[in-house]
C-alpha atoms as a PDB file:
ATOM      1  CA  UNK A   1      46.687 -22.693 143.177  1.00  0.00           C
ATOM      2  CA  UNK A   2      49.151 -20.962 140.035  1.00  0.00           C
ATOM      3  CA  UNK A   3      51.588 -20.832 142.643  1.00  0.00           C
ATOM      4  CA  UNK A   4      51.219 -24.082 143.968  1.00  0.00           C
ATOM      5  CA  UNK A   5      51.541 -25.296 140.141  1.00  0.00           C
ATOM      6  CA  UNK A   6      54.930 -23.453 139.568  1.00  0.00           C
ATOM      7  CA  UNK A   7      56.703 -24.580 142.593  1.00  0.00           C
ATOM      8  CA  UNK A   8      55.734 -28.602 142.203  1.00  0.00           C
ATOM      9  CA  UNK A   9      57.182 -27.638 138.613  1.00  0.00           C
ATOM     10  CA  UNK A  10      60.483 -26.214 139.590  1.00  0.00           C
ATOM     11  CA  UNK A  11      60.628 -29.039 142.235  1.00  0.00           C
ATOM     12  CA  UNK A  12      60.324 -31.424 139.446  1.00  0.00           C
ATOM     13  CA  UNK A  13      62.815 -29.717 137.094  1.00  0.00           C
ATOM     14  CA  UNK A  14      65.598 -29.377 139.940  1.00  0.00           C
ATOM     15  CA  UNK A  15      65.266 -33.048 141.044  1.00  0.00           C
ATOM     16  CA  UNK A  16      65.574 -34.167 137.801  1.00  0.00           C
ATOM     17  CA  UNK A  17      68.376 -31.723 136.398  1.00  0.00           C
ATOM     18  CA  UNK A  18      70.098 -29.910 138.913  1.00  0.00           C
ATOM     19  CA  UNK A  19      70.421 -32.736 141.967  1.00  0.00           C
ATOM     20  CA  UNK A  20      72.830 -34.708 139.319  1.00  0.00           C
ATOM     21  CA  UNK A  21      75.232 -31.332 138.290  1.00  0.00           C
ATOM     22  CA  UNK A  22      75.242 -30.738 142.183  1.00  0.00           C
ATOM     23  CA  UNK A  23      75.951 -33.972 143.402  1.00  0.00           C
ATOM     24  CA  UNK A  24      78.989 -33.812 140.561  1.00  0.00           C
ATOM     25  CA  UNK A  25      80.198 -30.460 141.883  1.00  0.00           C
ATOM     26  CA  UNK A  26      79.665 -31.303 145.021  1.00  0.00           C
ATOM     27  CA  UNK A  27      81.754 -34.701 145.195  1.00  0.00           C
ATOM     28  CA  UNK A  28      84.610 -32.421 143.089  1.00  0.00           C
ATOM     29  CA  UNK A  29      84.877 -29.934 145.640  1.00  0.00           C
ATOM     30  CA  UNK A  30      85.301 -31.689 148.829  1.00  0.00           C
ATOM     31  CA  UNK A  31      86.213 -35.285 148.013  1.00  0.00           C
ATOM     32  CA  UNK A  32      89.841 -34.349 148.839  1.00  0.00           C
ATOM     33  CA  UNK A  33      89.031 -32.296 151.815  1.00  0.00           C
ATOM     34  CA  UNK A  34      87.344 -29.534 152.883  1.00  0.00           C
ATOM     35  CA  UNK A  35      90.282 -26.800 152.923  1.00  0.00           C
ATOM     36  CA  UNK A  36      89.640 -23.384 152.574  1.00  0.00           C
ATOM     37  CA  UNK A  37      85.502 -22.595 152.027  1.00  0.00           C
ATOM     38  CA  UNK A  38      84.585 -19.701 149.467  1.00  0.00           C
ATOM     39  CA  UNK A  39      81.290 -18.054 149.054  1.00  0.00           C
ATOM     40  CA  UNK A  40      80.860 -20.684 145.698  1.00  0.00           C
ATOM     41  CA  UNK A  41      81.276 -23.482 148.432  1.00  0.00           C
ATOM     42  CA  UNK A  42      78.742 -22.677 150.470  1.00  0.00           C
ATOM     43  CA  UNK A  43      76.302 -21.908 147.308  1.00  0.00           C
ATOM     44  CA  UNK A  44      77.181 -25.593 146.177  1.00  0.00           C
ATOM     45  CA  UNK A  45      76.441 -26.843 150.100  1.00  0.00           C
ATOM     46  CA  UNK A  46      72.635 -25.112 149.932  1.00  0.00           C
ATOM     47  CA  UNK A  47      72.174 -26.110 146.003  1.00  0.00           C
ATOM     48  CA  UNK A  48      72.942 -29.559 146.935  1.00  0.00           C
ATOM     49  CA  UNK A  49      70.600 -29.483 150.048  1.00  0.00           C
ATOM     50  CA  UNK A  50      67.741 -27.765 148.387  1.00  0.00           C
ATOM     51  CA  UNK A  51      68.554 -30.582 145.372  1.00  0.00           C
ATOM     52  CA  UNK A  52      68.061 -33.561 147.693  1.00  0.00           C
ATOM     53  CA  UNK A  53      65.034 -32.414 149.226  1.00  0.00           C
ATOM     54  CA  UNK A  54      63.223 -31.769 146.166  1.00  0.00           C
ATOM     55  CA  UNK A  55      64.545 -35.407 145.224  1.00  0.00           C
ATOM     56  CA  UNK A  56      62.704 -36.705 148.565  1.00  0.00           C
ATOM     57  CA  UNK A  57      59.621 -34.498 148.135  1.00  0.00           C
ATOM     58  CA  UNK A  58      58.839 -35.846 144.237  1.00  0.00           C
ATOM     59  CA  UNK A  59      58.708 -39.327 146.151  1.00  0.00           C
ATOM     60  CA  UNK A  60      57.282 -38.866 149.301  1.00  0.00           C
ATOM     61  CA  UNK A  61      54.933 -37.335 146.946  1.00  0.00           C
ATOM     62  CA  UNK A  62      54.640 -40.349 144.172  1.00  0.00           C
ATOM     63  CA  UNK A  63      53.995 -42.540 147.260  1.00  0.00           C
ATOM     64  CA  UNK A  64      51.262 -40.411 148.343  1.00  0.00           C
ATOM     65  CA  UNK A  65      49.877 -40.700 144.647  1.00  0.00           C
ATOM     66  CA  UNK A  66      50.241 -44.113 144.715  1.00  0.00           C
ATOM     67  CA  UNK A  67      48.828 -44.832 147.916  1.00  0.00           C
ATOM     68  CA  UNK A  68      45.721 -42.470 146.523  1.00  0.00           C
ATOM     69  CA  UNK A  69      45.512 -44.753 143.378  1.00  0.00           C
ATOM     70  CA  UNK A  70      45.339 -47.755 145.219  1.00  0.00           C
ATOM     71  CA  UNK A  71      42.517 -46.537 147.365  1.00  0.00           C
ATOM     72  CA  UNK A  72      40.207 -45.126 144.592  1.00  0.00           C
ATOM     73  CA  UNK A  73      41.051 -48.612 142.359  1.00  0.00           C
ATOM     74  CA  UNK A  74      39.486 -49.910 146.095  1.00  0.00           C
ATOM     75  CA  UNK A  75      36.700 -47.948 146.849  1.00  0.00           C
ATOM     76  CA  UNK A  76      35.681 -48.509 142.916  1.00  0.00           C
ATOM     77  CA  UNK A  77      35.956 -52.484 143.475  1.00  0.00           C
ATOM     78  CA  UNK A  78      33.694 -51.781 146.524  1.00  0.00           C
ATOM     79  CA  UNK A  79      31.297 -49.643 144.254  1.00  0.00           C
ATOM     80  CA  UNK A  80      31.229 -52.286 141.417  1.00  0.00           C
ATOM     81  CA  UNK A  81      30.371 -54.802 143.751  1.00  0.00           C
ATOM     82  CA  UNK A  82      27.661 -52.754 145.645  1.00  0.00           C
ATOM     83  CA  UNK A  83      26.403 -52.014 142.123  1.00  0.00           C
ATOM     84  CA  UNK A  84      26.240 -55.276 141.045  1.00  0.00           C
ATOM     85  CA  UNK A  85      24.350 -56.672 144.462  1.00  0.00           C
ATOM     86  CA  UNK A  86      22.128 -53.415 143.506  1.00  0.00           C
ATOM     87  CA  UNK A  87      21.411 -55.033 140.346  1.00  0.00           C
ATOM     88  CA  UNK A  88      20.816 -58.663 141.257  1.00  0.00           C
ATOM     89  CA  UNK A  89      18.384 -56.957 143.587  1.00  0.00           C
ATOM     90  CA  UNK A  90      16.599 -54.845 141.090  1.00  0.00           C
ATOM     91  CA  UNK A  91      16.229 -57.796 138.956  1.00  0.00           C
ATOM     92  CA  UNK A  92      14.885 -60.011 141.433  1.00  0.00           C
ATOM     93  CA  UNK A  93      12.510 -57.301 142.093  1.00  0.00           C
ATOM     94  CA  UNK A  94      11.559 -57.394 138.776  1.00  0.00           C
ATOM     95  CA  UNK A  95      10.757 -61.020 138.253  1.00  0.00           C
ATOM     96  CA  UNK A  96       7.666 -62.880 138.201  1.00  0.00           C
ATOM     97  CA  UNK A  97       8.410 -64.703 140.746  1.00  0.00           C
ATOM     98  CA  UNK A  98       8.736 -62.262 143.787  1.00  0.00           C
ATOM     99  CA  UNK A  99       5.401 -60.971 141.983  1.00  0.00           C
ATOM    100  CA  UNK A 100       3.875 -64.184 142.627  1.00  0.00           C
ATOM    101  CA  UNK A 101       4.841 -64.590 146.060  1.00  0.00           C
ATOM    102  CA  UNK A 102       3.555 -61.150 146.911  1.00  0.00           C
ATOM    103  CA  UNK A 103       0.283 -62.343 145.382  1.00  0.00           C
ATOM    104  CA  UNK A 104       0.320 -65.439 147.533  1.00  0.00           C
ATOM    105  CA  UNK A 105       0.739 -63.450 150.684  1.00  0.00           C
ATOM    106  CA  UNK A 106      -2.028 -61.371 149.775  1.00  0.00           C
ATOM    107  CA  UNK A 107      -4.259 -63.732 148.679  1.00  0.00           C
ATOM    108  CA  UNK A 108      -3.575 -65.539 152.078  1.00  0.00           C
ATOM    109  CA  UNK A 109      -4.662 -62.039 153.903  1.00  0.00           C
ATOM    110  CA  UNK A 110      -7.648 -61.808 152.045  1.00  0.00           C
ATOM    111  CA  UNK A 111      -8.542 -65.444 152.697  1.00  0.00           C
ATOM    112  CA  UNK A 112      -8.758 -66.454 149.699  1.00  0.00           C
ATOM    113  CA  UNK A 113      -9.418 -70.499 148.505  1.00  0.00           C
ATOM    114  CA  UNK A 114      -9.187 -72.993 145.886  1.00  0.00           C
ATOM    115  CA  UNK A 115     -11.753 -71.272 143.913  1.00  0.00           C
ATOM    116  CA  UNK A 116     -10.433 -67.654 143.857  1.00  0.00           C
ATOM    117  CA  UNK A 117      -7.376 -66.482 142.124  1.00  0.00           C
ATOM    118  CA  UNK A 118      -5.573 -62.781 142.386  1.00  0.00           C
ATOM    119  CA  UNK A 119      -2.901 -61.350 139.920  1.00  0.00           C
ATOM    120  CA  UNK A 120      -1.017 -58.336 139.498  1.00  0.00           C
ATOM    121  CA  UNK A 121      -0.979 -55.796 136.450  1.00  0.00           C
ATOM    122  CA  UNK A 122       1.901 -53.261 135.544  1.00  0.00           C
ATOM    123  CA  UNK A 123       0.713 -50.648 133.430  1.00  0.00           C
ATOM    124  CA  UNK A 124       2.625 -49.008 130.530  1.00  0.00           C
ATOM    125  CA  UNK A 125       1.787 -44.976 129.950  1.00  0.00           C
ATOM    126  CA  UNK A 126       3.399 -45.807 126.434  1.00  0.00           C
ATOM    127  CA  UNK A 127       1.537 -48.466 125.078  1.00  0.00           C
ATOM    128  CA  UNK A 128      -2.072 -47.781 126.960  1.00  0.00           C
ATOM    129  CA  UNK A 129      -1.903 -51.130 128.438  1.00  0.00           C
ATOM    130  CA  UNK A 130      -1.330 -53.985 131.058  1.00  0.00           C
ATOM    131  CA  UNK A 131       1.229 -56.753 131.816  1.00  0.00           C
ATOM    132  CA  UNK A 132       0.597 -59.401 134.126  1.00  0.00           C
ATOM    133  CA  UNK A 133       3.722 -59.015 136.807  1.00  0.00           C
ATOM    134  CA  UNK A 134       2.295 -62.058 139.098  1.00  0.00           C
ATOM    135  CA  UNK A 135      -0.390 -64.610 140.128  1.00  0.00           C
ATOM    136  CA  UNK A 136      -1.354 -67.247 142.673  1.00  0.00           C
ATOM    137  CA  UNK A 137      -4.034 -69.327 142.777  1.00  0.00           C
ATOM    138  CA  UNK A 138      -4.727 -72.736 145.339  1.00  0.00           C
ATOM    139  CA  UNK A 139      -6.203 -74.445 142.828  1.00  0.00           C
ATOM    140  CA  UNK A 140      -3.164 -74.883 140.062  1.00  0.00           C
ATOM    141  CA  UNK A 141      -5.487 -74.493 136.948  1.00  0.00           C
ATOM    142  CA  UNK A 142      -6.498 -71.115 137.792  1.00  0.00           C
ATOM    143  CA  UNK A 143      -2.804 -70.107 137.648  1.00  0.00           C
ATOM    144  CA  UNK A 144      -2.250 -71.192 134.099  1.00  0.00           C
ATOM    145  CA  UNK A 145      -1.982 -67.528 131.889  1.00  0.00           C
ATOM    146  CA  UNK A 146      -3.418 -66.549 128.964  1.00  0.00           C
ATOM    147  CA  UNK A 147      -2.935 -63.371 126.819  1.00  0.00           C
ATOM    148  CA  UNK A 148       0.285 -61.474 127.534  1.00  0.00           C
ATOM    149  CA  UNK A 149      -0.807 -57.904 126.843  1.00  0.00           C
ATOM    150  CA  UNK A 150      -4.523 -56.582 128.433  1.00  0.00           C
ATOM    151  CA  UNK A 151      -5.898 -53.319 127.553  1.00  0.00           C
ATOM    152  CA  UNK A 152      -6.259 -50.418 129.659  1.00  0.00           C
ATOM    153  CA  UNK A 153     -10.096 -49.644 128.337  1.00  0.00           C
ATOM    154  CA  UNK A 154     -11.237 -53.434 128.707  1.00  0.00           C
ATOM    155  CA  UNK A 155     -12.352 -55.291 131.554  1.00  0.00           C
ATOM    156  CA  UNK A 156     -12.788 -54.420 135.687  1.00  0.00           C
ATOM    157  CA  UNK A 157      -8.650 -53.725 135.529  1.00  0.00           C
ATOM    158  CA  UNK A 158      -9.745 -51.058 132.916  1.00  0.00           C
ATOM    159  CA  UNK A 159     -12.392 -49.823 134.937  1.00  0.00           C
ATOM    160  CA  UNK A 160     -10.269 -49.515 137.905  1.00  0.00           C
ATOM    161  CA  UNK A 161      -7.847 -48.038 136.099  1.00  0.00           C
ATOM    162  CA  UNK A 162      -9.671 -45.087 135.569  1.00  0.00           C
ATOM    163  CA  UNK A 163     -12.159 -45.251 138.849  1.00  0.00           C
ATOM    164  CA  UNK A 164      -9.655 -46.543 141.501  1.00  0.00           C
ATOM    165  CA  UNK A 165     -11.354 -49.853 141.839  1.00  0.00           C
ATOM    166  CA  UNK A 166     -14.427 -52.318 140.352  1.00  0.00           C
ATOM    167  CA  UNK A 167     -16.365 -54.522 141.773  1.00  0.00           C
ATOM    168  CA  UNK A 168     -18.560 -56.720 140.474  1.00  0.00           C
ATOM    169  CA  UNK A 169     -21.004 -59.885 142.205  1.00  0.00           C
ATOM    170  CA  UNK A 170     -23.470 -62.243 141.231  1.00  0.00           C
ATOM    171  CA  UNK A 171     -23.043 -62.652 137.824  1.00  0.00           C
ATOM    172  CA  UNK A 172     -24.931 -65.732 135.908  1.00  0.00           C
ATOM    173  CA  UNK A 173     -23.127 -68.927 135.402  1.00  0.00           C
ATOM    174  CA  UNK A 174     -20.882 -69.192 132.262  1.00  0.00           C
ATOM    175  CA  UNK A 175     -21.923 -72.770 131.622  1.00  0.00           C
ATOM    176  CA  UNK A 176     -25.097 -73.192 132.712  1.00  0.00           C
ATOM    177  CA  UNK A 177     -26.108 -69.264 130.976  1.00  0.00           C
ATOM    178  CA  UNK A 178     -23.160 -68.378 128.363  1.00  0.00           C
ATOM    179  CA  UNK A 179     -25.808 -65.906 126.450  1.00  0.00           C
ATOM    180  CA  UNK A 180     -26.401 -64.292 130.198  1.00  0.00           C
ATOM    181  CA  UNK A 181     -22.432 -64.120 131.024  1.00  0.00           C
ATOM    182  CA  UNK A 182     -21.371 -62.685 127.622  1.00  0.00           C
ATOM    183  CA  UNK A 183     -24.037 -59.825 127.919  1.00  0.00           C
ATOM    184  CA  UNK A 184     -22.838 -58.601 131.592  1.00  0.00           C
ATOM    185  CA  UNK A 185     -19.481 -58.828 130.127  1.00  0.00           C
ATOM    186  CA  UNK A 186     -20.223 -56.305 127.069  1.00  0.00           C
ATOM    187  CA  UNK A 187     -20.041 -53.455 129.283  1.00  0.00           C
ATOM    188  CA  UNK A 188     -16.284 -53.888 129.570  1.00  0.00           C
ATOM    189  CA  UNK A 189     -15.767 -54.314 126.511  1.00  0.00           C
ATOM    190  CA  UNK A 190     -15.439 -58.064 126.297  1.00  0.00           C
ATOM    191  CA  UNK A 191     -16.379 -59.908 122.984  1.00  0.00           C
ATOM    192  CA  UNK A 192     -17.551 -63.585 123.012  1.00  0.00           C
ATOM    193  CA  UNK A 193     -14.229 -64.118 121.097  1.00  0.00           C
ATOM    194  CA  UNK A 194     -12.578 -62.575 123.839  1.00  0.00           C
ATOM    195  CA  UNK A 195     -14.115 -64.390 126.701  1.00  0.00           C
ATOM    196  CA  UNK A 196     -12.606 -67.564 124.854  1.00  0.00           C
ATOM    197  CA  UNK A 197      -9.051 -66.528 125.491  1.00  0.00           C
ATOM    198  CA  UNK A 198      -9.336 -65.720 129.437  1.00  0.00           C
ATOM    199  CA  UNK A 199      -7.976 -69.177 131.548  1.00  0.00           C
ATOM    200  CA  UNK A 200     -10.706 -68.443 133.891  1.00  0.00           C
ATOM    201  CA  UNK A 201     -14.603 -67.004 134.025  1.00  0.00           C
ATOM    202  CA  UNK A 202     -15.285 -65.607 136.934  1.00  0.00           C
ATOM    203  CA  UNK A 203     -18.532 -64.619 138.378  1.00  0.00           C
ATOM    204  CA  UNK A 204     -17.472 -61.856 140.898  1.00  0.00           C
ATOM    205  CA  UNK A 205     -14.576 -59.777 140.416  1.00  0.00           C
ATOM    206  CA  UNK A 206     -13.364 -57.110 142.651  1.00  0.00           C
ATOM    207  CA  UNK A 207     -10.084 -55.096 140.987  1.00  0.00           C
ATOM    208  CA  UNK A 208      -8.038 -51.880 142.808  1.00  0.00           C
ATOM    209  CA  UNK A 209      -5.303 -49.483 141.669  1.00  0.00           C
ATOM    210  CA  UNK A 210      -2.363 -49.390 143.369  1.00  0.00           C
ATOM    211  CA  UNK A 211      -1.935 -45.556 143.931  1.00  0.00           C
ATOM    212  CA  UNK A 212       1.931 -44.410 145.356  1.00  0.00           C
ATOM    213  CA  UNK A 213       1.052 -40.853 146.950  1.00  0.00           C
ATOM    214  CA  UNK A 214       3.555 -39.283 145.262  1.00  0.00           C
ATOM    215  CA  UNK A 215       3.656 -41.080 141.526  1.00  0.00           C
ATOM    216  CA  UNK A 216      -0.160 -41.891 141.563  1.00  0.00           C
ATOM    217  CA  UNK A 217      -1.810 -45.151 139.943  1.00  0.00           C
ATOM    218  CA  UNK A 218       0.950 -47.785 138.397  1.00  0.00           C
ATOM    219  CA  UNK A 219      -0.759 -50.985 138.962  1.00  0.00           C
ATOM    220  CA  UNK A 220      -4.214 -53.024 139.528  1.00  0.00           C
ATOM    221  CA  UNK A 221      -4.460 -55.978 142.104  1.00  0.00           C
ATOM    222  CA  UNK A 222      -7.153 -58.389 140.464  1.00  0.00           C
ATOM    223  CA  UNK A 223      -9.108 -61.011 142.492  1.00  0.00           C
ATOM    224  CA  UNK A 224     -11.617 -63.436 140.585  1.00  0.00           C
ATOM    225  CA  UNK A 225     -14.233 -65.613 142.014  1.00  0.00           C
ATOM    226  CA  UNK A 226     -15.573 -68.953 140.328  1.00  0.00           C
ATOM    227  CA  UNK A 227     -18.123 -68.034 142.931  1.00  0.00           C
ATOM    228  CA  UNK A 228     -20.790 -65.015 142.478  1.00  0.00           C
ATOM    229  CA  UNK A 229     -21.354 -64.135 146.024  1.00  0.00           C
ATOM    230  CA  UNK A 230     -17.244 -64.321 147.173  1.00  0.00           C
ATOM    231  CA  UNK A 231     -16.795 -60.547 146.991  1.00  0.00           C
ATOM    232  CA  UNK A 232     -19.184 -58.152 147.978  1.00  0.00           C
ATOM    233  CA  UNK A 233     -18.670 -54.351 149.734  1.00  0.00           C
ATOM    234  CA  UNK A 234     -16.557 -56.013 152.529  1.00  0.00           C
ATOM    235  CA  UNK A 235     -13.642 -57.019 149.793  1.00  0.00           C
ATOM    236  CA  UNK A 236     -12.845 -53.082 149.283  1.00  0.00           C
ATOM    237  CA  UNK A 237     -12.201 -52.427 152.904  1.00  0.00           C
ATOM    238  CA  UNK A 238     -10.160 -55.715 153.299  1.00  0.00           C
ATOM    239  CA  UNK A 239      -7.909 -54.983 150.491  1.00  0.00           C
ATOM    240  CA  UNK A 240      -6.541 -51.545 151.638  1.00  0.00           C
ATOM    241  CA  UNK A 241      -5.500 -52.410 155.174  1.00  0.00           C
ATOM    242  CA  UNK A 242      -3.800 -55.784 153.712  1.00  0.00           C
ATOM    243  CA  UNK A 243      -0.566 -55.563 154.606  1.00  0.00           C
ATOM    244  CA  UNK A 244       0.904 -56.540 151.341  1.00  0.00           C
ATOM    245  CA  UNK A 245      -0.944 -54.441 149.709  1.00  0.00           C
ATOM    246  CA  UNK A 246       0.309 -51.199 151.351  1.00  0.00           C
ATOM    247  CA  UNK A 247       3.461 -52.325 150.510  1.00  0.00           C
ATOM    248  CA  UNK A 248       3.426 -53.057 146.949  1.00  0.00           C
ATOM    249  CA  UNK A 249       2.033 -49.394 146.832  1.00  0.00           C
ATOM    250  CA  UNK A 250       5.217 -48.318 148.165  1.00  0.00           C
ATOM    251  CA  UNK A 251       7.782 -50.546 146.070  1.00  0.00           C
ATOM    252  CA  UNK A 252       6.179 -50.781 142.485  1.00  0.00           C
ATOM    253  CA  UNK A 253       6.813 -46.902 141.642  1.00  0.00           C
ATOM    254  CA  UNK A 254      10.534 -47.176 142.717  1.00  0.00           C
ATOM    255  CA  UNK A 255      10.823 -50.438 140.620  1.00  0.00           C
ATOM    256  CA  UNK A 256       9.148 -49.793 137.359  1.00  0.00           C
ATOM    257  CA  UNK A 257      12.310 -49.338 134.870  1.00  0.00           C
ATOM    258  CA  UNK A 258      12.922 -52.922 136.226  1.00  0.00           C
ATOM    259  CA  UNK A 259       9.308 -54.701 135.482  1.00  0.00           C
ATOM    260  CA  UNK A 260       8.771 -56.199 131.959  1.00  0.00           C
ATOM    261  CA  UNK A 261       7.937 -54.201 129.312  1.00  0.00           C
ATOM    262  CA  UNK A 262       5.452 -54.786 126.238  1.00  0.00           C
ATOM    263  CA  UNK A 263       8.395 -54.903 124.184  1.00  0.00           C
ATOM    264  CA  UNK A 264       9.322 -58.271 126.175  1.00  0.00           C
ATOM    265  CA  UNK A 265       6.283 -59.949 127.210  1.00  0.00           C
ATOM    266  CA  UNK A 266       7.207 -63.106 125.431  1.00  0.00           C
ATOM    267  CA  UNK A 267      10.949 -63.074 126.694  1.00  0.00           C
ATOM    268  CA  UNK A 268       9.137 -62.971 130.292  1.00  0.00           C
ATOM    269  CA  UNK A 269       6.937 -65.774 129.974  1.00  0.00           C
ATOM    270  CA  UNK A 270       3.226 -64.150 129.499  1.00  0.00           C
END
């Protein structure tokens, strides 16, 4: 490699200084014939030769460093651009909507109708609590959202959280038995003030972590019932070999710098 070094140097130094003082000596010596040749002739001859070729190495050589530039200013166009689709991608992945359409799909495996709603939950180690990502309902008022951040310890996504899944059935009419509904509710943690915030009161619930096998839990799938008897011990079997479901296991983990954090909710729309 030194070596390498010191000749591209003395190539450089002869093309640039010595090809002019031979091409002068050389022009003086036999521009009025060749005549009798001395030893001094003949060094001129090889000088001259060795002074031209290291004139047509340096730019064989700055063409082949200019070809190389143009390639790498390519290939880094062709990575910008690959980056950027990469981008657009990740931030699709991370919008609500794509959420939303995943929850569709699976609400449509798990048969769900105008009276049942399921959304999706991102979880934040950091703050100790959830973010909805998505939610689809048939019936459009059971869309509408309502708080933007949900704690981990409160409600059956808090109790799936830490157990893998909840399910709950049968529980009394809000309307008709308020005093009923807010006692089953105090269990997880749910205040009478609180119940006033949520956009919907269900009476059966059934709520599962989404568990990658390598990053464990990151997320809870959520479906509510205006109905008490909609999910029983069936719903937990149903859930699991949903398509959809297997593959938002897969994708969330891989996706998670992209979701919304609790820094943003507002900027996101919950």
């Amino acid at each position: 490699m030194i070596w390498q070094k010191i000749w591209i140097l003395c190539r450089r130094f002869i093309a640039i200084a010595l090809y002019p003082l031979c091409a002068i000596l050389f022009y003086e010596r036999f521009s009025r014939g060749i005549g009798e040749v001395s030893i001094w002739d003949i060094h001129i001859v090889i000088f001259s030769a060795l002074a031209i070729y290291c004139v047509w190495k340096e730019r064989s050589s700055a063409r082949a460093d200019e070809i190389e530039l143009q390639n790498a200013r390519k290939e880094s166009r062709s990575l910008s651009n690959k980056n950027s689709e990469l981008t657009d991608a990740l931030d699709f992945l991370g919008g609500d909507k794509l959420w939303s359409f995943y929850m569709r799909t699976l609400g449509e495996e798990l048969r769900l109708g105008n009276q049942e709603r399921i959304s999706l939950y991102c979880y934040s180690e950091k703050a100790k609590a959830f973010i909805m990502l998505g939610r689809h309902s048939k019936n459009p008022e059971l869309n509408a959202t309502g708080r933007k951040v949900y704690r981990a310890d409160q409600g059956c996504i808090g109790a799936a959280w830490r157990d893998g899944d909840c399910l709950e059935s049968y529980w009394p009419d809000p309307v008709k038995n308020p005093t009923g509904y807010a006692k089953k509710n105090e269990k997880y943690g749910y205040t009478p003030e609180d119940l006033s915030t949520l956009t919907m009161l269900p009476r059966s619930v059934y709520a599962k972590a989404l568990e990658h096998p390598e990053t464990g839990r990151c997320a809870i799938v959520l479906a509510e019932s205006l109905s008490g008897k909609r999910f029983l011990g069936e719903i937990r079997g149903e859930v699991v070999v949903a398509p959809t479901f297997t593959v938002l296991e897969r994708v969330l983990p891989f996706v998670k710098d992209r979701l919304p954090s609790l820094d943003q909710p507002q900027e996101m729309g919950y």
